[in-house]
C-alpha atoms as a PDB file:
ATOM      1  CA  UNK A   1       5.878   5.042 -10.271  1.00  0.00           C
ATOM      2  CA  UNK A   2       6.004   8.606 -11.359  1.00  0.00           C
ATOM      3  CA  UNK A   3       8.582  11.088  -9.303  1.00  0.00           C
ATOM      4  CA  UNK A   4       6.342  12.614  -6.521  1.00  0.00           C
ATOM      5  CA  UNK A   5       8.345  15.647  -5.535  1.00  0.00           C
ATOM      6  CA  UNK A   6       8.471  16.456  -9.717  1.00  0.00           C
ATOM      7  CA  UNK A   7       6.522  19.159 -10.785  1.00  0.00           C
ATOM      8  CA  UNK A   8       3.244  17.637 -12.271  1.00  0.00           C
ATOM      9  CA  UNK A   9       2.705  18.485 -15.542  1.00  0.00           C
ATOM     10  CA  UNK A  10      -0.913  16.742 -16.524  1.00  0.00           C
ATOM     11  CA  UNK A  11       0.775  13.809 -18.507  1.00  0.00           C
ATOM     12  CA  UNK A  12       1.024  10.247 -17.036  1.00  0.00           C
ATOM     13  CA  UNK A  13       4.245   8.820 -16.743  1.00  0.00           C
ATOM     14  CA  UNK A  14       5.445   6.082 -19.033  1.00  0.00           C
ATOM     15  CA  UNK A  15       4.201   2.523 -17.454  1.00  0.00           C
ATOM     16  CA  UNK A  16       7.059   0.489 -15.933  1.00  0.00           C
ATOM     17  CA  UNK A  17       9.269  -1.546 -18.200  1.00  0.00           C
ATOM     18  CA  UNK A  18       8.119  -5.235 -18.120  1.00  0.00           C
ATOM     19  CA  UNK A  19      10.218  -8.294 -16.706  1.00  0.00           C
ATOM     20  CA  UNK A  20      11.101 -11.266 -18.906  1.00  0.00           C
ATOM     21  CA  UNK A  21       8.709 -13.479 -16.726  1.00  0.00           C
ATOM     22  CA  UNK A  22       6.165 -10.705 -16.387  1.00  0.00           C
ATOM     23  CA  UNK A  23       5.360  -9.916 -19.973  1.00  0.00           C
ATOM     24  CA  UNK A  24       3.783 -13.424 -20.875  1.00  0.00           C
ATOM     25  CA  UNK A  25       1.572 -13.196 -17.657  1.00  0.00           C
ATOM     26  CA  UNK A  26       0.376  -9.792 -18.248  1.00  0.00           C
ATOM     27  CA  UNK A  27      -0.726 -10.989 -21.925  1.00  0.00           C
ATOM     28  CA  UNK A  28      -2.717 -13.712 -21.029  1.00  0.00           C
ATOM     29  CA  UNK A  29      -4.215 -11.542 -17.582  1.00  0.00           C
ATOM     30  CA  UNK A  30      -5.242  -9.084 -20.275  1.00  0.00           C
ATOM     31  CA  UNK A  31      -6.505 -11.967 -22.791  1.00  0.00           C
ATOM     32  CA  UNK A  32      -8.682 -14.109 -20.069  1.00  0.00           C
ATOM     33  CA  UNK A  33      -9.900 -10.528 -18.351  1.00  0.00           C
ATOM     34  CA  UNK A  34     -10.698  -8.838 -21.956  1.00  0.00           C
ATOM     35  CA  UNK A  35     -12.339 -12.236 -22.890  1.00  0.00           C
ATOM     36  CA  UNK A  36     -14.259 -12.275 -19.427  1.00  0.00           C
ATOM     37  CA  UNK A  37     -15.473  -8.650 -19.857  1.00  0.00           C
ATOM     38  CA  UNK A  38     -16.600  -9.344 -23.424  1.00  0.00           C
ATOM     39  CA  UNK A  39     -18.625 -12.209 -21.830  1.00  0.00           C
ATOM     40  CA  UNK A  40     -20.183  -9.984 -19.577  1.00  0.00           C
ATOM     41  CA  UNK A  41     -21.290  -7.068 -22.322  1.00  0.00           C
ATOM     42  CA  UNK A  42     -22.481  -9.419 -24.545  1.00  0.00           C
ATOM     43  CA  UNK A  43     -24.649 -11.883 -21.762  1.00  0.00           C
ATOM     44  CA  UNK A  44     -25.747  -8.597 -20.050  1.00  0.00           C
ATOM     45  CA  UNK A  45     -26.989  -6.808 -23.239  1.00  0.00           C
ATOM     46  CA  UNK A  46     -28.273 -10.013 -24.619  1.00  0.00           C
ATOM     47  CA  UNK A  47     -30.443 -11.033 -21.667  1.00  0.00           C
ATOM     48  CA  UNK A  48     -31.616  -7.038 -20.980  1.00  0.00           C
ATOM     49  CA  UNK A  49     -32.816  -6.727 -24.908  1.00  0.00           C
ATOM     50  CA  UNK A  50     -34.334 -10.774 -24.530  1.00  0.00           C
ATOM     51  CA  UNK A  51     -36.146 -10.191 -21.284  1.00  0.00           C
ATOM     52  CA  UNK A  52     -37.786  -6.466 -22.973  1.00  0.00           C
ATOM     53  CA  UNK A  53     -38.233  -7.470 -26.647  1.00  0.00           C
ATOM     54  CA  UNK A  54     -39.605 -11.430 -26.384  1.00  0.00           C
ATOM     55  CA  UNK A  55     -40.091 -12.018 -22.126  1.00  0.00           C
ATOM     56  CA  UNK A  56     -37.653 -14.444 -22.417  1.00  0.00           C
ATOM     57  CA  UNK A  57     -34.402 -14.030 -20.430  1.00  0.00           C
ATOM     58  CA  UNK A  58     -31.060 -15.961 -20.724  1.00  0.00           C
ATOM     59  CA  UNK A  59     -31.782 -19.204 -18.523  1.00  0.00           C
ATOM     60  CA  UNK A  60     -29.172 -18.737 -15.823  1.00  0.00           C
ATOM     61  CA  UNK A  61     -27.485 -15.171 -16.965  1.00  0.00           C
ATOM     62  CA  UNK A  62     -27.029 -14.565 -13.514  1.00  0.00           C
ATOM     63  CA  UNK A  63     -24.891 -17.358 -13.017  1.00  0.00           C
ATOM     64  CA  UNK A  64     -22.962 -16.215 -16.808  1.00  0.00           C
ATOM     65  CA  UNK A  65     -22.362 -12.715 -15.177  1.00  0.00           C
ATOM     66  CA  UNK A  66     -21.398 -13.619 -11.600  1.00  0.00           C
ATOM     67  CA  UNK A  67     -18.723 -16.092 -12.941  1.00  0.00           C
ATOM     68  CA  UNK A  68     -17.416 -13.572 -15.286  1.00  0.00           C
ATOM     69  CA  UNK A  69     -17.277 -10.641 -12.856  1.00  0.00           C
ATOM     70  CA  UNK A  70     -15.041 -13.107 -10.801  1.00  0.00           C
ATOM     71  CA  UNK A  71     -12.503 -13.459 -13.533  1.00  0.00           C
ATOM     72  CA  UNK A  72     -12.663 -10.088 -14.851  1.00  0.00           C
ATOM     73  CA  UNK A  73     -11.608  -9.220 -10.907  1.00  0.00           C
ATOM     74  CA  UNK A  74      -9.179 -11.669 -10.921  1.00  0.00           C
ATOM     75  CA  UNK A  75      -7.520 -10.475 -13.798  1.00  0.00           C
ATOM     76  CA  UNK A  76      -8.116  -6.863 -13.381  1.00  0.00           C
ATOM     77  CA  UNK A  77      -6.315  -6.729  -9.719  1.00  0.00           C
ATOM     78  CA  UNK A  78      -2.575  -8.114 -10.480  1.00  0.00           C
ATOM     79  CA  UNK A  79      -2.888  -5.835 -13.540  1.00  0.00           C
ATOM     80  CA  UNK A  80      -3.546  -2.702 -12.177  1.00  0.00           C
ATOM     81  CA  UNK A  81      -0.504  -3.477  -9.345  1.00  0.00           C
ATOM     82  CA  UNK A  82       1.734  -4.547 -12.300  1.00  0.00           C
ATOM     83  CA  UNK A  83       0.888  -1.013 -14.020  1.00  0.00           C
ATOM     84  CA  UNK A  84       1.375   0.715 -10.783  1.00  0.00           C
ATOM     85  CA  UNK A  85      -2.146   1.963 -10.657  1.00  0.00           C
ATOM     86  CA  UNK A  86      -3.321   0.321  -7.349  1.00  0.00           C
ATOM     87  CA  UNK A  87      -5.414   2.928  -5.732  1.00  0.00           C
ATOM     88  CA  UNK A  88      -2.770   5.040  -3.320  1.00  0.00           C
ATOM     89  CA  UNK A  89      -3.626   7.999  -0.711  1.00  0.00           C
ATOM     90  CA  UNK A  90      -0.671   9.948  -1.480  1.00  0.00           C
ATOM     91  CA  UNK A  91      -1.370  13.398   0.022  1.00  0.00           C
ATOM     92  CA  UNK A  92       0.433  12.743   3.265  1.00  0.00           C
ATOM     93  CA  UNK A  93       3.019  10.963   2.109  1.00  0.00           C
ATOM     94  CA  UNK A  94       4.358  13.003  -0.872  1.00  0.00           C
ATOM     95  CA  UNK A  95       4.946  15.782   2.297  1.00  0.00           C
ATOM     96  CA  UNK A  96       7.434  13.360   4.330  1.00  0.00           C
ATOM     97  CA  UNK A  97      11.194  13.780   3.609  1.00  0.00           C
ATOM     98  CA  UNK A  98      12.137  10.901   0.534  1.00  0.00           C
ATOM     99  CA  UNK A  99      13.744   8.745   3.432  1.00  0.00           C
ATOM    100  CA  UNK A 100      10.403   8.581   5.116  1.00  0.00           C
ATOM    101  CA  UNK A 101       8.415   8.476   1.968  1.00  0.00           C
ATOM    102  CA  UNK A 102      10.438   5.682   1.047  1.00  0.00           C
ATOM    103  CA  UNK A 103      10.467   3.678   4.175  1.00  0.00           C
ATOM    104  CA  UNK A 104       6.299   4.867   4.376  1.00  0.00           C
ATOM    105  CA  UNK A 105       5.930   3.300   0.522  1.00  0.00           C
ATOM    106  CA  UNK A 106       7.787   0.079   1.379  1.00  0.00           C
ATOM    107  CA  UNK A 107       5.875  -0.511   4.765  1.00  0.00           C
ATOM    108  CA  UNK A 108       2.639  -0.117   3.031  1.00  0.00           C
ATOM    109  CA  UNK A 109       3.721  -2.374   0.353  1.00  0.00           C
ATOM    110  CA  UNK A 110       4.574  -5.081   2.567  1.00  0.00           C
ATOM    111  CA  UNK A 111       1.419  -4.683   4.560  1.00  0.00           C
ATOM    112  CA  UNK A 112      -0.473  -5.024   0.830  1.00  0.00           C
ATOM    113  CA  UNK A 113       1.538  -8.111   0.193  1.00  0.00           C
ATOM    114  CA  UNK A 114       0.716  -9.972   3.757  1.00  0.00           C
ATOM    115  CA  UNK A 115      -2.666  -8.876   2.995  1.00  0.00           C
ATOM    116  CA  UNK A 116      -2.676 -10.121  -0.441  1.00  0.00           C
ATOM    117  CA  UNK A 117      -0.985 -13.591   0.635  1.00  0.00           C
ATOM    118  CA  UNK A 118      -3.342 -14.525   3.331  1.00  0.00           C
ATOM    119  CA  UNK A 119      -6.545 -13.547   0.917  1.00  0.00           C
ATOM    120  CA  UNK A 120      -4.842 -16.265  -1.548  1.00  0.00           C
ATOM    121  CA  UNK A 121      -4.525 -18.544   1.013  1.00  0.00           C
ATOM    122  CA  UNK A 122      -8.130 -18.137   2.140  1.00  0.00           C
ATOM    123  CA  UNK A 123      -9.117 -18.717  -2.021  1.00  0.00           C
ATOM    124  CA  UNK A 124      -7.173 -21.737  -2.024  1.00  0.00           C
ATOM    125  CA  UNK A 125      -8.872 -23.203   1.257  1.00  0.00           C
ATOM    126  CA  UNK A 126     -12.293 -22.151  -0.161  1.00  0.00           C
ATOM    127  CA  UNK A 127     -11.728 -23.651  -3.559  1.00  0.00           C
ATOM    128  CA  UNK A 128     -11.085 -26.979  -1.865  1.00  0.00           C
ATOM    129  CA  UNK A 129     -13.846 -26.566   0.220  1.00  0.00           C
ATOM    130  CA  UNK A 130     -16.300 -26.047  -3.064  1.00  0.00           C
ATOM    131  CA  UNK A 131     -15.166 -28.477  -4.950  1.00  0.00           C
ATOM    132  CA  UNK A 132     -15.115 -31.033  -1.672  1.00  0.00           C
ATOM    133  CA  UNK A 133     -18.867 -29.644  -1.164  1.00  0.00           C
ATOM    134  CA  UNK A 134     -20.187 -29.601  -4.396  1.00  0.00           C
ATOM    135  CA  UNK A 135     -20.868 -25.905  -4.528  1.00  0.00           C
ATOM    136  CA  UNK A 136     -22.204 -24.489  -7.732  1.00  0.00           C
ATOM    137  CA  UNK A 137     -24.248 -21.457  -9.265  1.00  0.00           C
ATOM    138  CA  UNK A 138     -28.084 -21.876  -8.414  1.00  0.00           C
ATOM    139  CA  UNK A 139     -29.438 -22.359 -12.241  1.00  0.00           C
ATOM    140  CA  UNK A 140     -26.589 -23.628 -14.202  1.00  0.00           C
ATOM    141  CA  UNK A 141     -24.549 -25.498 -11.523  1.00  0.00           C
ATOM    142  CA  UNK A 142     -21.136 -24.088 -12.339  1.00  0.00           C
ATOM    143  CA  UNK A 143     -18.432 -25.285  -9.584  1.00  0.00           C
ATOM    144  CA  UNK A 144     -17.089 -22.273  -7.421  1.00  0.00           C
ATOM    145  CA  UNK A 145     -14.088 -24.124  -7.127  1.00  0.00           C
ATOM    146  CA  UNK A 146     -12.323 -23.058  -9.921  1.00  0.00           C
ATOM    147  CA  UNK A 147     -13.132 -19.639  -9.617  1.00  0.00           C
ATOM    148  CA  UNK A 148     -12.180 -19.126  -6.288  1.00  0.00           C
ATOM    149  CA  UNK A 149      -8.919 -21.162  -7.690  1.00  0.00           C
ATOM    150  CA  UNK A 150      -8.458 -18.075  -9.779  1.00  0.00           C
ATOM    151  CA  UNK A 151      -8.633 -15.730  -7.253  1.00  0.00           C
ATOM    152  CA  UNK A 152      -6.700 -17.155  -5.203  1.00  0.00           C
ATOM    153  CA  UNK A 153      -3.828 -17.106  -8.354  1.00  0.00           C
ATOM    154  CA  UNK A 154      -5.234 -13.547  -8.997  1.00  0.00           C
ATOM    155  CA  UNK A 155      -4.272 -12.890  -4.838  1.00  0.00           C
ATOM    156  CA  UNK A 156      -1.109 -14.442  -4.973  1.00  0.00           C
ATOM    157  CA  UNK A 157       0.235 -12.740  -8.430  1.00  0.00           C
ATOM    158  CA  UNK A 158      -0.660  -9.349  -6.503  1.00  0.00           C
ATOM    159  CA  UNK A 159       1.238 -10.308  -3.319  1.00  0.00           C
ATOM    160  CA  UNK A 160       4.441 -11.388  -5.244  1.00  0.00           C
ATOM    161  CA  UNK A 161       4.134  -7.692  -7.149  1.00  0.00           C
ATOM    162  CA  UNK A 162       3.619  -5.796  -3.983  1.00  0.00           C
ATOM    163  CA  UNK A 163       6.666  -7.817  -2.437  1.00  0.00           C
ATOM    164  CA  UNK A 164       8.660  -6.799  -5.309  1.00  0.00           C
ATOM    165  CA  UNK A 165       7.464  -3.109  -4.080  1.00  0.00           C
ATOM    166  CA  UNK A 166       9.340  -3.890  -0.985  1.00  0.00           C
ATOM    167  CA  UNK A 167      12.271  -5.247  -2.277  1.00  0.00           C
ATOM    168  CA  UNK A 168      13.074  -2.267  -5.146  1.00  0.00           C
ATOM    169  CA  UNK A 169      15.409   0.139  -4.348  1.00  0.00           C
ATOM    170  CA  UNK A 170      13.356   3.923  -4.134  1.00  0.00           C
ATOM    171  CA  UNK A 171      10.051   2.676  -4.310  1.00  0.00           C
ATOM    172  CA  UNK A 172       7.037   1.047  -2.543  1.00  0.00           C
ATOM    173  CA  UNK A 173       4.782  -0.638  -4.887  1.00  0.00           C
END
C-alpha cells in the first residue's frame, strides 16, 4: 500500500511482492476469472448478434452469463484485496497522526475480515442447502451449489488477506 503522507506524484506504486503460497493462487484466480470473463464476452456477444441477425437466441444464455458473472466475482474479489486495490475512503484517515492511521487501517481490516468470514460461512451453508435442494438455473439446470461453493472460497481467500492486513506491521489491508 502506497505511503499516504508521500507526496503524490500521479504514478501507482509498485504492487506488493507476492508470498510463496500466494503466487500459485493468484495464477489460477486470474486463469478461472480471465476464463470466466471470456465466457461471458463471447456468450453475451454471441446471443445479442443471434437474437438480431437470425431470431434465434442462445437457449439458456441467461443461465451461461449468470454462472459466469458468479465466478468472474469470485475471482475478481480476493484479487483486487491481494493487489491492495479494495475500494478504501481514505480522505479522513490520511489526516490522523500515523499511530491512529495505523490503528484506524488495522481496525477496518479486521472488521473486513469478520465480514468476509461470516459471508463464507453463509456460501458454505447455502451451497449445502442447493445441492441438498436440488437448486439449479431455470433453462439449463446448472446446480447453484458449486457456485456458491466458490464464493464461499472466493469469501474466505479475502478474509485470510484482510487478516493478514491486521497482522502486518504499518499497515491495514
Amino acid at each position: 500500500m502506497p505511503d499516504p503522507h508521500a507526496e503524490d506524484d500521479g504514478e501507482e506504486a509498485p504492487p506488493r511482492p507476492l508470498g510463496r503460497l500466494q503466487a500459485p493462487v493468484v495464477y489460477g484466480l486470474e486463469v478461472v476469472g480471465g476464463l470466466a470473463l471470456a465466457a461471458l464476452l463471447a456468450i453475451t456477444v454471441a446471443d445479442a448478434l443471434l437474437r438480431s441477425l437470425l431470431n434465434r437466441p442462445i437457449l439458456g444464455g441467461g443461465d451461461l452469463v449468470q454462472v459466469a458473472l458468479v465466478l468472474v466475482v469470485a475471482s475478481a474479489l480476493p484479487l483486487s484485496i491481494a493487489a491492495g486495490r479494495a475500494i478504501a475512503i481514505e480522505m479522513l484517515v490520511e489526516r490522523l497522526p500515523p499511530a491512529l492511521e495505523t490503528a484506524v487501517r488495522r481496525l477496518s481490516a479486521a472488521v473486513c475480515a469478520i465480514a468476509s468470514g461470516y459471508l463464507a460461512w453463509r456460501c458454505y451453508v447455502n451451497a449445502g442447502e442447493a445441492a441438498l435442494f436440488g437448486e439449479t438455473t431455470m433453462l439449463l439446470q446448472i446446480p447453484y451449489g458449486p457456485f456458491y461453493g466458490a464464493l464461499a472460497l472466493s469469501f474466505a481467500l479475502s478474509a485470510a488477506l484482510f487478516a493478514s492486513g491486521v497482522l502486518r506491521p504499518g499497515s491495514g489491508a
